[in-house]
N, C-alpha and C. Protein backbone atom coordinates (compact mmCIF):
# COMPACT_ATOMS: atom_id res chain seq x y z
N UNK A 1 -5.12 -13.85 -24.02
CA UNK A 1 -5.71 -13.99 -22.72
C UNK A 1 -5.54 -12.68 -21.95
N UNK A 2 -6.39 -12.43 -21.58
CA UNK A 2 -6.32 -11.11 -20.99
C UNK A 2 -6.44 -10.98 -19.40
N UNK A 3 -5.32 -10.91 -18.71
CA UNK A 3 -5.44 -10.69 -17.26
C UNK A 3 -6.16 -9.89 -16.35
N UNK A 4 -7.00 -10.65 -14.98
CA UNK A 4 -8.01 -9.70 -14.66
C UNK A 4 -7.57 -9.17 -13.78
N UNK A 5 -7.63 -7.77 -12.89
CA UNK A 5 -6.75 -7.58 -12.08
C UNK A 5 -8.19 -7.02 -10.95
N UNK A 6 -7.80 -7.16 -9.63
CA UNK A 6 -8.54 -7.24 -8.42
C UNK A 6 -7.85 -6.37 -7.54
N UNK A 7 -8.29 -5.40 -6.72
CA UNK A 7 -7.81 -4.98 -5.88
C UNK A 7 -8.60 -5.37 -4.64
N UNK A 8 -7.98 -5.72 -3.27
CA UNK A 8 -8.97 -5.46 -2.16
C UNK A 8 -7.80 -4.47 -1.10
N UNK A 9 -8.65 -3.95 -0.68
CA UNK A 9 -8.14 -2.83 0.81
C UNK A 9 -8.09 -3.87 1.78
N UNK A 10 -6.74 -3.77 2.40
CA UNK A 10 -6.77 -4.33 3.70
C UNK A 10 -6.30 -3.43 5.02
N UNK A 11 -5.82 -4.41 6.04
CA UNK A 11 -5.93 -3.48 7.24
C UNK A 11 -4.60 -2.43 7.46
N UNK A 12 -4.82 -2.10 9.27
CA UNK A 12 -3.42 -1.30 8.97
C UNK A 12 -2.18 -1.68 9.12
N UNK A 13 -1.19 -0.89 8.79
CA UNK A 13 -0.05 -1.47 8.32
C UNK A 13 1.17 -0.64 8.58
N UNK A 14 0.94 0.19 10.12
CA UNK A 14 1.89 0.31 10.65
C UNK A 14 1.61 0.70 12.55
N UNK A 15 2.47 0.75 13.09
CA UNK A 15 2.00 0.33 14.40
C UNK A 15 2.33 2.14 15.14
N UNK A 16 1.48 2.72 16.17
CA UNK A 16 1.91 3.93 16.67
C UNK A 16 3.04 4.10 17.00
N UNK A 17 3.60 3.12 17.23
CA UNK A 17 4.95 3.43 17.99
C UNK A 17 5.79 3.83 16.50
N UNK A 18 5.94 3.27 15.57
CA UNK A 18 6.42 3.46 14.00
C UNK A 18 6.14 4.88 13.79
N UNK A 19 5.07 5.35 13.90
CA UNK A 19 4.30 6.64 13.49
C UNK A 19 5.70 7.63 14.28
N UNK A 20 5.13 7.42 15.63
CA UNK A 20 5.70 8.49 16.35
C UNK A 20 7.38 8.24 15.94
N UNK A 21 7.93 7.14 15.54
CA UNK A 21 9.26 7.18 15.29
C UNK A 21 9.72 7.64 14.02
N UNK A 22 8.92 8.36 13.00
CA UNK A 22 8.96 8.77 12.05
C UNK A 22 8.54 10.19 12.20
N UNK A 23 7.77 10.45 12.62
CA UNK A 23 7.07 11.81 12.32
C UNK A 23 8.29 13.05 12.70
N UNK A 24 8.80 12.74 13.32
CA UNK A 24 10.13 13.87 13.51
C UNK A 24 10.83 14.25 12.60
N UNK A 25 11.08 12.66 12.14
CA UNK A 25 12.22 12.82 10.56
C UNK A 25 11.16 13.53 9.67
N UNK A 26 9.76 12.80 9.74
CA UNK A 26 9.07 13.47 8.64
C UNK A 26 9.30 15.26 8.62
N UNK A 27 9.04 15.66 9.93
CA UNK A 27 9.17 17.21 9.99
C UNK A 27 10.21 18.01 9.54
N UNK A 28 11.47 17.26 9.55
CA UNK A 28 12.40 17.88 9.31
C UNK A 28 12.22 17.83 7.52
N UNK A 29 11.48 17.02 7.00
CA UNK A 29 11.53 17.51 5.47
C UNK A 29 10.60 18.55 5.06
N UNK A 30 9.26 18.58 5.72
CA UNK A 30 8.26 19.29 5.79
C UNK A 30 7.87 19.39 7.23
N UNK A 31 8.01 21.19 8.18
CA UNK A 31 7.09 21.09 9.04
C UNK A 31 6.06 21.00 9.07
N UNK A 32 5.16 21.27 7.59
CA UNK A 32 3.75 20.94 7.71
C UNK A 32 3.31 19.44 7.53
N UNK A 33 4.25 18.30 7.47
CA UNK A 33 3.38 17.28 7.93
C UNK A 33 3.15 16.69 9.45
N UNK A 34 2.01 16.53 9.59
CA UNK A 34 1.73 16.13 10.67
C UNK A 34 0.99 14.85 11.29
N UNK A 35 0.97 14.37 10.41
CA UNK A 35 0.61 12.67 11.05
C UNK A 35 0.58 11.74 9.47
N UNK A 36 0.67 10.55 9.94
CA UNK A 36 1.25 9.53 8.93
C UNK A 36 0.15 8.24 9.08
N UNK A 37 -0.29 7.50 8.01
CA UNK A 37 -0.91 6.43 8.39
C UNK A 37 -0.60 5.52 7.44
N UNK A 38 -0.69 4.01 7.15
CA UNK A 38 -0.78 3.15 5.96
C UNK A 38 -1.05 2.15 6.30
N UNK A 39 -1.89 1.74 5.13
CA UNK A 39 -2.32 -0.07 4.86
C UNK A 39 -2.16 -0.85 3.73
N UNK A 40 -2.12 -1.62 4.19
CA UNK A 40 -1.61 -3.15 3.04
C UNK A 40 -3.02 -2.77 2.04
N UNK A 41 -2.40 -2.77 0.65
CA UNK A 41 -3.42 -3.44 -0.49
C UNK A 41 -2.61 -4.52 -1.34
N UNK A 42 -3.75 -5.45 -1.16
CA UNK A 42 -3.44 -6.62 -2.01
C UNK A 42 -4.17 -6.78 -3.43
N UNK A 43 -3.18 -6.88 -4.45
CA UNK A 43 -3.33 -6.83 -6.04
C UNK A 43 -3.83 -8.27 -6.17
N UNK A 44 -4.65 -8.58 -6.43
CA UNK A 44 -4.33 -9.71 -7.57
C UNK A 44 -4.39 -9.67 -8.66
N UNK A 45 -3.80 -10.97 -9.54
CA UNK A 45 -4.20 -11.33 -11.21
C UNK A 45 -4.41 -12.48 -11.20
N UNK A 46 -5.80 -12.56 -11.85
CA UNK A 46 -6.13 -13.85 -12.56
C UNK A 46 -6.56 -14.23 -13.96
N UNK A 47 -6.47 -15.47 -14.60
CA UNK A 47 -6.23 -15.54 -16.01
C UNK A 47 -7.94 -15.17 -16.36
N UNK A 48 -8.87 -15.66 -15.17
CA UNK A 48 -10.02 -16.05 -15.66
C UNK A 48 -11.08 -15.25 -14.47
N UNK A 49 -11.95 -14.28 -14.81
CA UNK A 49 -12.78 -13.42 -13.76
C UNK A 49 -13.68 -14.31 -12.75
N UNK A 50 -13.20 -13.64 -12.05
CA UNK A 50 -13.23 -14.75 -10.50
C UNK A 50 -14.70 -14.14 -10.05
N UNK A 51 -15.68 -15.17 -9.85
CA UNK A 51 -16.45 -15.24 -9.46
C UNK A 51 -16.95 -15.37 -7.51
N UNK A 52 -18.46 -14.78 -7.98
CA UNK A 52 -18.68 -14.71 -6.21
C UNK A 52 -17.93 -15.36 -5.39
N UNK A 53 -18.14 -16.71 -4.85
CA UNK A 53 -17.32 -17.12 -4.19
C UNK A 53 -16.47 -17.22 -4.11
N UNK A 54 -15.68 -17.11 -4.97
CA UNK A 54 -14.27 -17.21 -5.02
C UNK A 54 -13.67 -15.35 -4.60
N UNK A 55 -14.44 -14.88 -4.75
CA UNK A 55 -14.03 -13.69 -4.32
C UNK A 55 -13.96 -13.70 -2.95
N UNK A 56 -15.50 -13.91 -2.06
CA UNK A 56 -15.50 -14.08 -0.99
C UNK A 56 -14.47 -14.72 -0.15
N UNK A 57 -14.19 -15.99 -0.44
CA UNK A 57 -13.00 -16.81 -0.39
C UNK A 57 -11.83 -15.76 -0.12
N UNK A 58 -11.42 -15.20 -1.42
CA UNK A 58 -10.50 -14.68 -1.28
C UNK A 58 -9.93 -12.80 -0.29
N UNK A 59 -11.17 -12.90 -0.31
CA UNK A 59 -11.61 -11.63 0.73
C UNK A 59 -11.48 -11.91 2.21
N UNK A 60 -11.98 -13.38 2.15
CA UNK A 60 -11.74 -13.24 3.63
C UNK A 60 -10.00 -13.87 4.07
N UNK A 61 -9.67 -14.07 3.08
CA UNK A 61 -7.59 -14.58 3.47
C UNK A 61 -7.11 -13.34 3.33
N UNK A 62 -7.76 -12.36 2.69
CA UNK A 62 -7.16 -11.27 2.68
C UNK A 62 -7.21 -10.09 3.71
N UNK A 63 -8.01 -10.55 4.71
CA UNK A 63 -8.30 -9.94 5.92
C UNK A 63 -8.25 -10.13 7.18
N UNK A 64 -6.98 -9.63 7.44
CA UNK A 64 -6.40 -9.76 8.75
C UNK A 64 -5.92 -8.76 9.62
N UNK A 65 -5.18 -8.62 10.56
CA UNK A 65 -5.05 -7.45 11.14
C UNK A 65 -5.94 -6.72 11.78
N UNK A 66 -5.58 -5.60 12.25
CA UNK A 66 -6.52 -4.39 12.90
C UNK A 66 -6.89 -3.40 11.65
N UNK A 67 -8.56 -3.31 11.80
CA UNK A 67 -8.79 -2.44 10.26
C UNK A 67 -8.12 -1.10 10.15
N UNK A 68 -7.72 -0.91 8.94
CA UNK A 68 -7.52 0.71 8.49
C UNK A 68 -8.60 1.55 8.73
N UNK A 69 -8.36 2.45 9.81
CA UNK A 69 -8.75 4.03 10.47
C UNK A 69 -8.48 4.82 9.88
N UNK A 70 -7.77 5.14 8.93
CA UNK A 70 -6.58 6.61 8.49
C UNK A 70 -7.48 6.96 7.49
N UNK A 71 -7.03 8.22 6.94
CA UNK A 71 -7.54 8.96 6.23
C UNK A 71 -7.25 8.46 4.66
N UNK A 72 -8.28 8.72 3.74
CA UNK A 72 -8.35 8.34 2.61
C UNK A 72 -8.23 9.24 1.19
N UNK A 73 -7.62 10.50 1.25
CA UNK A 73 -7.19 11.07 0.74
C UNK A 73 -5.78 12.09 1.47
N UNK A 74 -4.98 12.62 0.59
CA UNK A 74 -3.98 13.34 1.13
C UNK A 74 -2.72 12.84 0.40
N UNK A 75 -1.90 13.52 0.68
CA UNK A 75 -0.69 12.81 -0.36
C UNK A 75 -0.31 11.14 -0.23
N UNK A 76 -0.28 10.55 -0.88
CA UNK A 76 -0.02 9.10 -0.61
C UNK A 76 1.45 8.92 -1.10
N UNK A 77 1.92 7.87 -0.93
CA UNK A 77 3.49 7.22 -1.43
C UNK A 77 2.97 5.16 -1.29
N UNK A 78 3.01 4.56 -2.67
CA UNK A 78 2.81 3.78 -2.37
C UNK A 78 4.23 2.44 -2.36
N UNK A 79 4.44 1.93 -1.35
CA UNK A 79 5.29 1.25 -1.07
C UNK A 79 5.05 -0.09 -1.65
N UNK A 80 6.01 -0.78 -3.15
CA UNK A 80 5.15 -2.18 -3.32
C UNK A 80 7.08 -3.19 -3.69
N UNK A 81 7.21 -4.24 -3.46
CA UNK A 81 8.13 -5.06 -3.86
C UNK A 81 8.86 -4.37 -5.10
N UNK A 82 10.20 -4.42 -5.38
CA UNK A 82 10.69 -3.82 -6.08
C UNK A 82 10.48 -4.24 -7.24
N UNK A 83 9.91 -3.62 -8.37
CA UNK A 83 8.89 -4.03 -9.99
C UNK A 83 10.37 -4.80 -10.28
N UNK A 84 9.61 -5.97 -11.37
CA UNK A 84 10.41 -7.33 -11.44
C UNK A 84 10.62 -8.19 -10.38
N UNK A 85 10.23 -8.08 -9.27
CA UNK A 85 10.59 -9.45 -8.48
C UNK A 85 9.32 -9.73 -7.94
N UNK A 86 9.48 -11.04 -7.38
CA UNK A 86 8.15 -11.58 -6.68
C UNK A 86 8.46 -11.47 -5.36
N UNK A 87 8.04 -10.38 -3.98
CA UNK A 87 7.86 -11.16 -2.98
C UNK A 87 7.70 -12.64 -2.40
N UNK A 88 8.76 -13.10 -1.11
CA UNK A 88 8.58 -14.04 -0.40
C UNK A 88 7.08 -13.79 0.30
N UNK A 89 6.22 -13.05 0.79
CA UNK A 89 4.85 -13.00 1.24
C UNK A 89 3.65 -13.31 -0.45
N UNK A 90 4.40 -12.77 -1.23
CA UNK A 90 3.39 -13.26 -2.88
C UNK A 90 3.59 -14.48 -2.91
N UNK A 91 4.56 -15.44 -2.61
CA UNK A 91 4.90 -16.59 -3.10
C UNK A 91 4.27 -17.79 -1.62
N UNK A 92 4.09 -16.95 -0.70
CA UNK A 92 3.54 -18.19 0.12
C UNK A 92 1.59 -17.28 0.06
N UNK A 93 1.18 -16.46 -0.15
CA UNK A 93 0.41 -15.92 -0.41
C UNK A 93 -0.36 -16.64 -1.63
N UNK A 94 0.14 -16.86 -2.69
CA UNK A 94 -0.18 -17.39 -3.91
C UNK A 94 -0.53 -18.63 -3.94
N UNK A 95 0.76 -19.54 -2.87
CA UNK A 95 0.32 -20.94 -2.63
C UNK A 95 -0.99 -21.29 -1.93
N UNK A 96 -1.07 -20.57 -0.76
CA UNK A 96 -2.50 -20.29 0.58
C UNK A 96 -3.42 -20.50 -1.11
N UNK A 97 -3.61 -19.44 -1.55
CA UNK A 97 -4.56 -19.84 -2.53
C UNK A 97 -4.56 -20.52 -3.54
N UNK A 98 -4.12 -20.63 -3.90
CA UNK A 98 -4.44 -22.48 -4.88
C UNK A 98 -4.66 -22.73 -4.14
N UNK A 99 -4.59 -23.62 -2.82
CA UNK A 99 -4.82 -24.45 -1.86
C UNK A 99 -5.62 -24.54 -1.81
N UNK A 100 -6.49 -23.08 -1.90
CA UNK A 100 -7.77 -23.10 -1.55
C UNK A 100 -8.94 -22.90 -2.57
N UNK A 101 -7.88 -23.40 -3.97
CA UNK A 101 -9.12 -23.88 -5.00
C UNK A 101 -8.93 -22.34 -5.90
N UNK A 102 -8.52 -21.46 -5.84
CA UNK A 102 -8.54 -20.51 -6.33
C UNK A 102 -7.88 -19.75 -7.49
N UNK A 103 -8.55 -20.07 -9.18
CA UNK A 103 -8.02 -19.82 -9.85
C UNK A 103 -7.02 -18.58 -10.49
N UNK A 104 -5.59 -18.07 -9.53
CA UNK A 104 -5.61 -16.81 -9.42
C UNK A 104 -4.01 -16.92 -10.31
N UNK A 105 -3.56 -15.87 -10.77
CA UNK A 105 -1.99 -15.93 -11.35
C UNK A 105 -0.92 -15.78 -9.84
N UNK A 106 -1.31 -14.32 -9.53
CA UNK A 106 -0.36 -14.02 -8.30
C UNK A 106 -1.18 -13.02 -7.49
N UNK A 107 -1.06 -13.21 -6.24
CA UNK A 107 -1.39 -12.08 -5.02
C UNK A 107 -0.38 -11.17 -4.58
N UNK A 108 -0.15 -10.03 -4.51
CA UNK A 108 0.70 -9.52 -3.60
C UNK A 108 0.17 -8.12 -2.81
N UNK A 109 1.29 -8.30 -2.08
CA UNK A 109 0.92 -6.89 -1.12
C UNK A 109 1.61 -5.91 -1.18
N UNK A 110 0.73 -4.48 -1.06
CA UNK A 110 1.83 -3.25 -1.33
C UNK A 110 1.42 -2.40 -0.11
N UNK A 111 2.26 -1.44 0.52
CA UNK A 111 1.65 -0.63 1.56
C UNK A 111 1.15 1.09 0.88
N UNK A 112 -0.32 1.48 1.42
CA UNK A 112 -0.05 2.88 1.03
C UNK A 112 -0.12 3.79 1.95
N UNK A 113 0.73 4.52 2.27
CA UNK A 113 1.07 5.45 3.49
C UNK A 113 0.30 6.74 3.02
N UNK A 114 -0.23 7.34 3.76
CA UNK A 114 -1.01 9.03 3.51
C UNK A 114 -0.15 9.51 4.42
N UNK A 115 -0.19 10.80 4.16
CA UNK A 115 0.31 11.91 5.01
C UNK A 115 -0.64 12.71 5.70
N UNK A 116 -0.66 12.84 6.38
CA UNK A 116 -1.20 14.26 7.12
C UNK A 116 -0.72 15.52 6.97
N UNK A 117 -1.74 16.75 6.48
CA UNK A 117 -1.03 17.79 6.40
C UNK A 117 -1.39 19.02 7.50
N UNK A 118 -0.75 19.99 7.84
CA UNK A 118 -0.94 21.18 8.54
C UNK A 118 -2.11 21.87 7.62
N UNK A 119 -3.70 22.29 7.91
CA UNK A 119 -4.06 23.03 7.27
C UNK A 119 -3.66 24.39 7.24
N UNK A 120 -4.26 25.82 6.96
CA UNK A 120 -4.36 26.77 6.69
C UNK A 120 -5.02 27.46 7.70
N UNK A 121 -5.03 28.84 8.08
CA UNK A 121 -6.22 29.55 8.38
C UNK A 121 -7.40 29.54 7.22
N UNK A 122 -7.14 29.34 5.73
CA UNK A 122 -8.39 29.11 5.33
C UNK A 122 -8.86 27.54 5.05
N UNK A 123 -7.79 27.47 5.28
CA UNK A 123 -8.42 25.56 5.81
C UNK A 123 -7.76 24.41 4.32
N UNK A 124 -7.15 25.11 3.63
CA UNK A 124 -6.30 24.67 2.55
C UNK A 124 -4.92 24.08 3.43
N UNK A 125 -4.30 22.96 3.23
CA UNK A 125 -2.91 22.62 3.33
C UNK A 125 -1.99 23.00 2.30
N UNK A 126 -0.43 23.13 2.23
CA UNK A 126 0.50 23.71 1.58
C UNK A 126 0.74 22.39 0.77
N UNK A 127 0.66 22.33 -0.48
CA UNK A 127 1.18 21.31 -1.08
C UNK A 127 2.57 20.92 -0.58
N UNK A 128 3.35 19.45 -0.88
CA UNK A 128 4.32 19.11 -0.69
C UNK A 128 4.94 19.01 -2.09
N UNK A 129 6.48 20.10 -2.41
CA UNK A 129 6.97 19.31 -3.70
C UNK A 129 7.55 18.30 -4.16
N UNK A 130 8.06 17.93 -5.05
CA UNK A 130 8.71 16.66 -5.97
C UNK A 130 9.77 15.98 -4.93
N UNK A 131 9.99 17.12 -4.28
CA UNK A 131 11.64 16.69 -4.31
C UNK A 131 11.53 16.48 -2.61
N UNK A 132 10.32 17.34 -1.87
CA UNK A 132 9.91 16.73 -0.33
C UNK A 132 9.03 15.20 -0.43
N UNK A 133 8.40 15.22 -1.36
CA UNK A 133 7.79 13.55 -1.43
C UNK A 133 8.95 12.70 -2.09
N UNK A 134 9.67 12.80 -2.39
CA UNK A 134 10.75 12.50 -2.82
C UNK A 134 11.47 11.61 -1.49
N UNK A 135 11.99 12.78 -0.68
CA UNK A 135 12.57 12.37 0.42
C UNK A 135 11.83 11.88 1.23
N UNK A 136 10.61 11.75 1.28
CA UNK A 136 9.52 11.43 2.37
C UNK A 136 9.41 9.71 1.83
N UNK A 137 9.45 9.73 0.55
CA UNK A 137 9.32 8.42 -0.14
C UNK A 137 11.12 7.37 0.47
N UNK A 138 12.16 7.98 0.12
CA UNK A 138 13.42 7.77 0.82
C UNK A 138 13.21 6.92 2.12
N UNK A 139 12.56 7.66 2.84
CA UNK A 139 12.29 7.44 4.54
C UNK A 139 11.48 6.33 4.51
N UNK A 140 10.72 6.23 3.82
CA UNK A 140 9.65 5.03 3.94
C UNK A 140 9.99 3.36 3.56
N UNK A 141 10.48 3.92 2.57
CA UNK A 141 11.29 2.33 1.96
C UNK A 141 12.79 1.71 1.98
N UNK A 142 12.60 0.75 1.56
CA UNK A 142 14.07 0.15 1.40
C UNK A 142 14.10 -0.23 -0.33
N UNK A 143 15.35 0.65 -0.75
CA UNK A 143 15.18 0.66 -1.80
C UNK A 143 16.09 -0.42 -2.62
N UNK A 144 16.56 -1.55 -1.56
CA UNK A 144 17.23 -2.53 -2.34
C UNK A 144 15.93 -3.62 -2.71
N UNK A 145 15.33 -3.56 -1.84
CA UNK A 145 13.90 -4.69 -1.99
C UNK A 145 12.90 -4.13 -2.14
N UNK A 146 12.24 -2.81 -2.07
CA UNK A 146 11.17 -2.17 -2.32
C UNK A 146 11.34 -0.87 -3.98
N UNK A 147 9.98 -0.87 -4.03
CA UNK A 147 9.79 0.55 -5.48
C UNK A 147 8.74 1.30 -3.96
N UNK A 148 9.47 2.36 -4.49
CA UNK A 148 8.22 3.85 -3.82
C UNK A 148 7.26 4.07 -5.39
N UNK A 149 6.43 4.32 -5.32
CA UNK A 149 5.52 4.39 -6.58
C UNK A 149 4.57 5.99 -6.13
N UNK A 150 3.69 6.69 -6.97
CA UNK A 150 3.01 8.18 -6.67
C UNK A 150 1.53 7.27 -6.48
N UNK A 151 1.16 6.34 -7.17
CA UNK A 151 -0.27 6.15 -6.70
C UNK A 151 -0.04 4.27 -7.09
N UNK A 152 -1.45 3.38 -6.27
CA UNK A 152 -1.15 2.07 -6.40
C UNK A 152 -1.59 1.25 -7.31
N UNK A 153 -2.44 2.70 -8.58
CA UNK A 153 -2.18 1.83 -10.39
C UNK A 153 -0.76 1.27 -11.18
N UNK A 154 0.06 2.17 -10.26
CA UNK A 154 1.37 1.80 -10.70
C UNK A 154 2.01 0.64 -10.42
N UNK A 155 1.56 0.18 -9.52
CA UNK A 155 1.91 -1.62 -8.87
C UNK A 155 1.40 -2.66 -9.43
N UNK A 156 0.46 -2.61 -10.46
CA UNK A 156 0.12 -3.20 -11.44
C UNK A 156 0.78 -3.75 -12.32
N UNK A 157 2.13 -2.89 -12.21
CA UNK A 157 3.25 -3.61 -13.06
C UNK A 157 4.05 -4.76 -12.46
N UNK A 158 3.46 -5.50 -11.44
CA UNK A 158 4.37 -6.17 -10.80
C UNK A 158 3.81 -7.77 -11.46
């Protein structure tokens, strides 16, 4: 049986006041970052390829919040439940759907934060290295209940 896997984009997923309470610390790892944004994406798996409605269905439980504004490329860090466990939001998440008829394995949610960078006079930004996304990743999560991951194919393993 081969598991189908679904992604949908959802909204945003952190509040200005968060931003501005970060972006300082952010500077002190890199002065060239300069603004921060992230939103919830929700994974699913199901045993069996989910059809129109049921997509729809599931598109619209999956959409809540104030939409994601932020930018869609730039360094990302993706924030998802620590690989091997199930979120308490997957597990009442999962139930919402069965409920609602929906042949799915599990839902969950992961956050993906972009960075903002300082451009250039020629309009290029300074890459960030291993070891500043590193610490930038540090800042973002909690690493007794969360995985920091480099992109959100990697949450697939959950």
């Amino acid at each position: 049986m081969t598991v189908q896997h679904h992604i949908f984009e959802g909204g945003n997923a952190i509040s200005e006041f968060r931003i501005a309470q970060l972006l300082p610390r952010l500077a002190q790892i890199s002065p060239g970052i300069q603004g921060l944004s992230a939103r919830f994406v929700h994974l699913v798996s199901a045993n069996t390829p989910l059809q129109g409605d049921q997509l729809q269905t599931l598109a619209a439980l999956l959409t809540y919040g104030d939409p994601y504004a932020g930018p869609t490329d730039g360094p990302v860090i993706v924030v998802s439940p620590r690989l091997g466990t199930v979120s308490p939001w997957a597990s009442k998440a999962t139930d919402i759907a069965h409920n609602c008829g929906l042949p799915i394995h599990r839902v969950e949610r992961i956050t993906e934060y972009r960075l903002v960078l300082k451009t250039g006079l020629l309009g290029g930004a300074k890459a960030l290295s291993e070891e500043q996304l590193g610490q930038v990743a540090a800042l973002l999560h909690d690493r007794m209940t969360e995985s920091a991951l480099p992109k959100r194919e990697d949450a697939l393993a959950l």
